[in-house]
N, C-alpha and C. Protein backbone atom coordinates (compact mmCIF):
# COMPACT_ATOMS: atom_id res chain seq x y z
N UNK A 1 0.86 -1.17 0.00
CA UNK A 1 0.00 0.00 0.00
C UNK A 1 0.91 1.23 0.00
N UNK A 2 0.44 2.04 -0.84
CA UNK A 2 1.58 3.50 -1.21
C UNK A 2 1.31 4.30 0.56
N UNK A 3 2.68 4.00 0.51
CA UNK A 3 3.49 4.75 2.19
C UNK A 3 3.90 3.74 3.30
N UNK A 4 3.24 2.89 3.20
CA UNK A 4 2.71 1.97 4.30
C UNK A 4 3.95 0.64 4.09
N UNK A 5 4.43 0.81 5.37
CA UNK A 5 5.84 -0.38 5.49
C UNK A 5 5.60 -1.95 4.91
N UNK A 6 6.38 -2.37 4.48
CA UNK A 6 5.90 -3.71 3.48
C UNK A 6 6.28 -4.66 4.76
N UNK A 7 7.17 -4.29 5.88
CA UNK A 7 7.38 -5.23 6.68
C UNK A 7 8.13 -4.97 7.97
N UNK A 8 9.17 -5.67 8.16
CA UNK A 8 9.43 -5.35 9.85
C UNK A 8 10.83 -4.42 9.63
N UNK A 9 11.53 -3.29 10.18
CA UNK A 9 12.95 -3.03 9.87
C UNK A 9 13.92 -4.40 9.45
N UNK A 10 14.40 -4.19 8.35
CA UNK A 10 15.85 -5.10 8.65
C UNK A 10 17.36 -4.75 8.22
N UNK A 11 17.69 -6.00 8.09
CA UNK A 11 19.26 -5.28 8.06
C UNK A 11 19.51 -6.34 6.66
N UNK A 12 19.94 -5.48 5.82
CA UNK A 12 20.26 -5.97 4.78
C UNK A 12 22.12 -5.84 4.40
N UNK A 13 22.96 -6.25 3.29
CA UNK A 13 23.97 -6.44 2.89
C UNK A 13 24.29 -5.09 2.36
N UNK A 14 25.56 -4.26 2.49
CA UNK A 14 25.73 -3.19 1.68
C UNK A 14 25.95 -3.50 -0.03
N UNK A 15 26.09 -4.37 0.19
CA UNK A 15 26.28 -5.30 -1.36
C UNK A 15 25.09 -5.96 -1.79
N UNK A 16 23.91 -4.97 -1.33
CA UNK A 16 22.79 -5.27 -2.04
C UNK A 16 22.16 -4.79 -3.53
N UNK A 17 22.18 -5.72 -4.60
CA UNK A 17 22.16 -4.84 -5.46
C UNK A 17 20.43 -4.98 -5.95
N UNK A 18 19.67 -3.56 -6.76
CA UNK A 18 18.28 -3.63 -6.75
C UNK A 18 17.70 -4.91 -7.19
N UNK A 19 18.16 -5.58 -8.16
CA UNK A 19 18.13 -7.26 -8.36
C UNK A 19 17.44 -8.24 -6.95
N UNK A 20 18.80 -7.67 -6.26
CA UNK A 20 18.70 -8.75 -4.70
C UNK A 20 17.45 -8.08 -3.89
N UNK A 21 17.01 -6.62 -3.83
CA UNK A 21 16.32 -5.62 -2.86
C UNK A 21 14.95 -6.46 -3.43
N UNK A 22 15.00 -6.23 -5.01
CA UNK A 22 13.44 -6.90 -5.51
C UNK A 22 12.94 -8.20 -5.43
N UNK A 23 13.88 -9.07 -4.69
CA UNK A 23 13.80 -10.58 -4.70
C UNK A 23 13.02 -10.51 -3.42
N UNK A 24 13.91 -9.69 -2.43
CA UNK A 24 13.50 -9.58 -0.90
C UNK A 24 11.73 -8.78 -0.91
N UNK A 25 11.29 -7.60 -1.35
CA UNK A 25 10.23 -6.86 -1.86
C UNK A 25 9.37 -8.15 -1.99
N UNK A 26 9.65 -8.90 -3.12
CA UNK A 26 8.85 -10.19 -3.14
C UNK A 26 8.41 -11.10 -2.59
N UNK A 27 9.54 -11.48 -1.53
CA UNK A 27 9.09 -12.19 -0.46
C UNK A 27 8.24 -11.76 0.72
N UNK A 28 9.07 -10.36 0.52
CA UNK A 28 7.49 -9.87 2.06
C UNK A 28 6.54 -9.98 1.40
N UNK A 29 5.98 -9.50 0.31
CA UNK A 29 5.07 -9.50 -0.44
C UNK A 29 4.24 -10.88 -0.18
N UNK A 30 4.44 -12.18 -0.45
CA UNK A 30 4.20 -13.23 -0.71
C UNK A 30 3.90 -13.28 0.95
N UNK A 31 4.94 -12.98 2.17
CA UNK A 31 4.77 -12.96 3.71
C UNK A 31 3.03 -12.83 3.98
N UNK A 32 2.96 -11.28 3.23
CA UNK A 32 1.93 -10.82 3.80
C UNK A 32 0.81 -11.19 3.09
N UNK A 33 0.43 -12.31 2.14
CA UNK A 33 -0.46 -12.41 1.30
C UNK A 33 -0.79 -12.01 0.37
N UNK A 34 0.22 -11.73 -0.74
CA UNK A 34 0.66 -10.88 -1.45
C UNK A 34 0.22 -12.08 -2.86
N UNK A 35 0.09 -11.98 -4.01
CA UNK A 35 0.31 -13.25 -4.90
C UNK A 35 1.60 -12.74 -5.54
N UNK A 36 1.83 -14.18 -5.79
CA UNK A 36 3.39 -14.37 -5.94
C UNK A 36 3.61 -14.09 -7.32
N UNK A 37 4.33 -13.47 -8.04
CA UNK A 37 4.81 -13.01 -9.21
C UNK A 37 6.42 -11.73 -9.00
N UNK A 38 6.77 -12.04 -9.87
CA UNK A 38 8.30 -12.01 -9.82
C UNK A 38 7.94 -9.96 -10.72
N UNK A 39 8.47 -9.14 -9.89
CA UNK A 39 8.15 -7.92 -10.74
C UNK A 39 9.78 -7.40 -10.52
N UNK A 40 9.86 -6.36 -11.47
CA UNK A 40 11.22 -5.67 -11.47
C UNK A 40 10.81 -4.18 -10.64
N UNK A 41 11.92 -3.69 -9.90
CA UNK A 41 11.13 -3.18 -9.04
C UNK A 41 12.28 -1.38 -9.27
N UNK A 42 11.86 0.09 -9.05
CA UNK A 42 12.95 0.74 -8.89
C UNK A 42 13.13 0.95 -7.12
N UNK A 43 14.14 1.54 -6.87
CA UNK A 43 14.67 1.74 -5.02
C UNK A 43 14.81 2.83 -5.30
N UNK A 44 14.76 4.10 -3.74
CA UNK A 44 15.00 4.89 -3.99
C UNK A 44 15.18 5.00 -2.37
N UNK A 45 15.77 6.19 -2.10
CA UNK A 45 16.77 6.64 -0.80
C UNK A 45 16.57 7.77 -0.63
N UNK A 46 15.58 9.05 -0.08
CA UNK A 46 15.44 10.12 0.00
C UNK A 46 15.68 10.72 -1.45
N UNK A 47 14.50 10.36 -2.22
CA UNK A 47 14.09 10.28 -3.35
C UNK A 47 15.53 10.08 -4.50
N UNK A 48 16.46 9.57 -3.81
CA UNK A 48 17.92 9.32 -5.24
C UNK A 48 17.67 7.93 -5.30
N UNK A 49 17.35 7.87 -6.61
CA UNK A 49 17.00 6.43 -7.49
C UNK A 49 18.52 5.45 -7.16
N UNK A 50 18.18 4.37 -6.57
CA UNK A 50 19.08 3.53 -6.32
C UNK A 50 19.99 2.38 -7.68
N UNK A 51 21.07 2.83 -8.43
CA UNK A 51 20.70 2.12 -9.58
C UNK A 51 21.93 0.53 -9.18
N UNK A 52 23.06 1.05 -8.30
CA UNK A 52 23.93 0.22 -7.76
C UNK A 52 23.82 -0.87 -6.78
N UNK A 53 24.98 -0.85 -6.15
CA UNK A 53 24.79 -1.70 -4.91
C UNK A 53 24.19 -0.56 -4.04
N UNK A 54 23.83 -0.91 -2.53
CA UNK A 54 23.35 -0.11 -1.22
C UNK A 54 24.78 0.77 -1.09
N UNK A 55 25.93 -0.31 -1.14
CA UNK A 55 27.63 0.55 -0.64
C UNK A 55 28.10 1.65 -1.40
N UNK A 56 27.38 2.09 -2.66
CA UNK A 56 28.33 3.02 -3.53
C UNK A 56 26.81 3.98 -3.05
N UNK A 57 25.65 3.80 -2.85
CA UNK A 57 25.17 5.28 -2.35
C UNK A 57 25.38 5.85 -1.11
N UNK A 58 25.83 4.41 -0.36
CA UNK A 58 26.40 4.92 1.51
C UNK A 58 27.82 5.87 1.10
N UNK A 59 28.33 4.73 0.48
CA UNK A 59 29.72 6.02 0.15
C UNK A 59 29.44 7.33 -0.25
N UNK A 60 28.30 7.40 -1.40
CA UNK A 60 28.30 9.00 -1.89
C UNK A 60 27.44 9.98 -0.32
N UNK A 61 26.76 9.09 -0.24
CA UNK A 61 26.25 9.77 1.14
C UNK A 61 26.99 10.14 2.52
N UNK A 62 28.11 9.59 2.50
CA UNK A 62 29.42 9.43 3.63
C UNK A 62 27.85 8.69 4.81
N UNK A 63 27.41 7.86 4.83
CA UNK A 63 26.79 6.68 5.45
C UNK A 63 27.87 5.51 6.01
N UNK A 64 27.60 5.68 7.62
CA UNK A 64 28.16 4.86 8.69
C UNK A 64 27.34 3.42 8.82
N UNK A 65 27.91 2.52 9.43
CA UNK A 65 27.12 1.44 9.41
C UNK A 65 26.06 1.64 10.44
N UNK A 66 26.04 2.57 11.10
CA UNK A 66 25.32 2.83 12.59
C UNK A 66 24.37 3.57 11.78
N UNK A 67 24.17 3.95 10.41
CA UNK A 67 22.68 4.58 9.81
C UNK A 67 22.04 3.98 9.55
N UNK A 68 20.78 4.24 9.48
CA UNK A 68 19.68 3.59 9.33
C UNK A 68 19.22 4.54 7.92
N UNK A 69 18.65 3.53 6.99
CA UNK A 69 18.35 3.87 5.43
C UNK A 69 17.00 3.99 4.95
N UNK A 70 16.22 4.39 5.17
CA UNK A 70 14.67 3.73 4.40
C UNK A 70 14.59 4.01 2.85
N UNK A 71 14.37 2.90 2.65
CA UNK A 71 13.80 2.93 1.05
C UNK A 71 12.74 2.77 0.91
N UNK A 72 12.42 3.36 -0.01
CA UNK A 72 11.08 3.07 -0.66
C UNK A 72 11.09 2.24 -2.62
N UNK A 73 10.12 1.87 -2.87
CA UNK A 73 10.31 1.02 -4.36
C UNK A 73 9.11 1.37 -5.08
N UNK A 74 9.28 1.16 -5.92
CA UNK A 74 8.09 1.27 -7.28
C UNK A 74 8.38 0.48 -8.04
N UNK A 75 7.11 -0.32 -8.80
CA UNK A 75 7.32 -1.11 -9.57
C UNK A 75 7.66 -1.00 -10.86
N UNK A 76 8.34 -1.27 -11.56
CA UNK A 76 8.62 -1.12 -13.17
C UNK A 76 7.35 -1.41 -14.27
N UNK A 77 7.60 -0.89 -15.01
CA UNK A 77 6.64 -1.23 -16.17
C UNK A 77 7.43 -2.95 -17.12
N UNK A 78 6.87 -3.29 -17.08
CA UNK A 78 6.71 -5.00 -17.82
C UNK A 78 6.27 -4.84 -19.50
N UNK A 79 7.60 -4.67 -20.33
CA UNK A 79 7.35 -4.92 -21.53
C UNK A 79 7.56 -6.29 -22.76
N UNK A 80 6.81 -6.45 -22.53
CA UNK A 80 7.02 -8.38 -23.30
C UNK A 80 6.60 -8.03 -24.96
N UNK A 81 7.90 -8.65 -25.38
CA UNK A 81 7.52 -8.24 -27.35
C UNK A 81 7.24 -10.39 -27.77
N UNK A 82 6.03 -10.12 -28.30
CA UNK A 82 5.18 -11.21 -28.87
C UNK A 82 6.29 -11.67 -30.37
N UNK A 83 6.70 -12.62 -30.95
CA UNK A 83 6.99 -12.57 -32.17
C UNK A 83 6.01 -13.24 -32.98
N UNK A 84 6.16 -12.61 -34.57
CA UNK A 84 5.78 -12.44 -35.53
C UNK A 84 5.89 -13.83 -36.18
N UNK A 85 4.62 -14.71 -36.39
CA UNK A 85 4.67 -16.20 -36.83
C UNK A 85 3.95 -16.00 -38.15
N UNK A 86 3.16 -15.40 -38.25
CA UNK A 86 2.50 -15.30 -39.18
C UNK A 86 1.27 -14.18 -39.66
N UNK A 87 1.46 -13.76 -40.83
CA UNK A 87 0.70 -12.63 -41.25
C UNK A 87 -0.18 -12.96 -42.56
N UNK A 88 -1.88 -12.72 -42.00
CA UNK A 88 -2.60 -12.94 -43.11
C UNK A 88 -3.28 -12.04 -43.44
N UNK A 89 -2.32 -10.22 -43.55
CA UNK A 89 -3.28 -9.08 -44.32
C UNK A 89 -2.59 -8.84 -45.59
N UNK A 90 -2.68 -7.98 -46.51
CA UNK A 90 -2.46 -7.76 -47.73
C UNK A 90 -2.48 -6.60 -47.75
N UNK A 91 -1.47 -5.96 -48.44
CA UNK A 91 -1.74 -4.31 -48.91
C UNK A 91 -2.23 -4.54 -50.60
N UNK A 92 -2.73 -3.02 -50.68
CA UNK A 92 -2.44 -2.77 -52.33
C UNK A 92 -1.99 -2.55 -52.80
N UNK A 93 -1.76 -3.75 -53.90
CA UNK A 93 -0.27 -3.66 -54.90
C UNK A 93 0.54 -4.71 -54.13
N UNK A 94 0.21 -5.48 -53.24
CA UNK A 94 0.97 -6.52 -53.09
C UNK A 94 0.38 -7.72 -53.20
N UNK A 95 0.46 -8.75 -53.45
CA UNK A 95 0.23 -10.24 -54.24
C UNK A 95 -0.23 -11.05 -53.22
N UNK A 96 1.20 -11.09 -52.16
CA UNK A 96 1.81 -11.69 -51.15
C UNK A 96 1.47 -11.08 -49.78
N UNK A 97 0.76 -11.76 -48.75
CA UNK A 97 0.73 -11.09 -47.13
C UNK A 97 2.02 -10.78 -47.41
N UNK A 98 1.84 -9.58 -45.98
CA UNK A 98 2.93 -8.33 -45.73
C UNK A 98 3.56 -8.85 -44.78
């Protein structure tokens, strides 16, 4: 639910990369009764889009291990391309489907 904590504080790896964050996202998800489907997800850190590991924005942030981080995520858009098996329209002036 938009704002609303997906789960309990934890402590994650600074060598978390958004890959690993969206695997975890998923599982609370699934925790809380969530249906299970695998989504690509973005992170973000006082609104700076997370595109690395957690350790290269602690570094740009000069972030101690004694900080505490909240993220927040949004889901990606899901683009799936269908291929092309077969075509039965015709233009004009052509003989042959297009």
């Amino acid at each position: 639910v938009d704002g609303a904590a997906l789960g309990p504080q934890l402590e994650v790896p600074l060598a978390s990369s958004p890959a690993e964050l969206g695997a975890l996202v998923d599982k609370l998800k699934i925790a809380s009764g969530a249906e299970a489907k695998s989504t690509p997800y973005a992170f973000y850190a006082d609104e700076t889009r997370i595109d690395g590991a957690l350790s290269d924005y602690a570094a740009e942030q000069k972030l101690t291990g004694e900080d505490t981080l909240a993220l927040t995520y949004e889901p990606l858009a899901v683009f799936r391309v269908r291929r092309v098996s077969r075509c039965a329209e015709t233009m004009p002036g052509h003989s042959d489907a297009v």
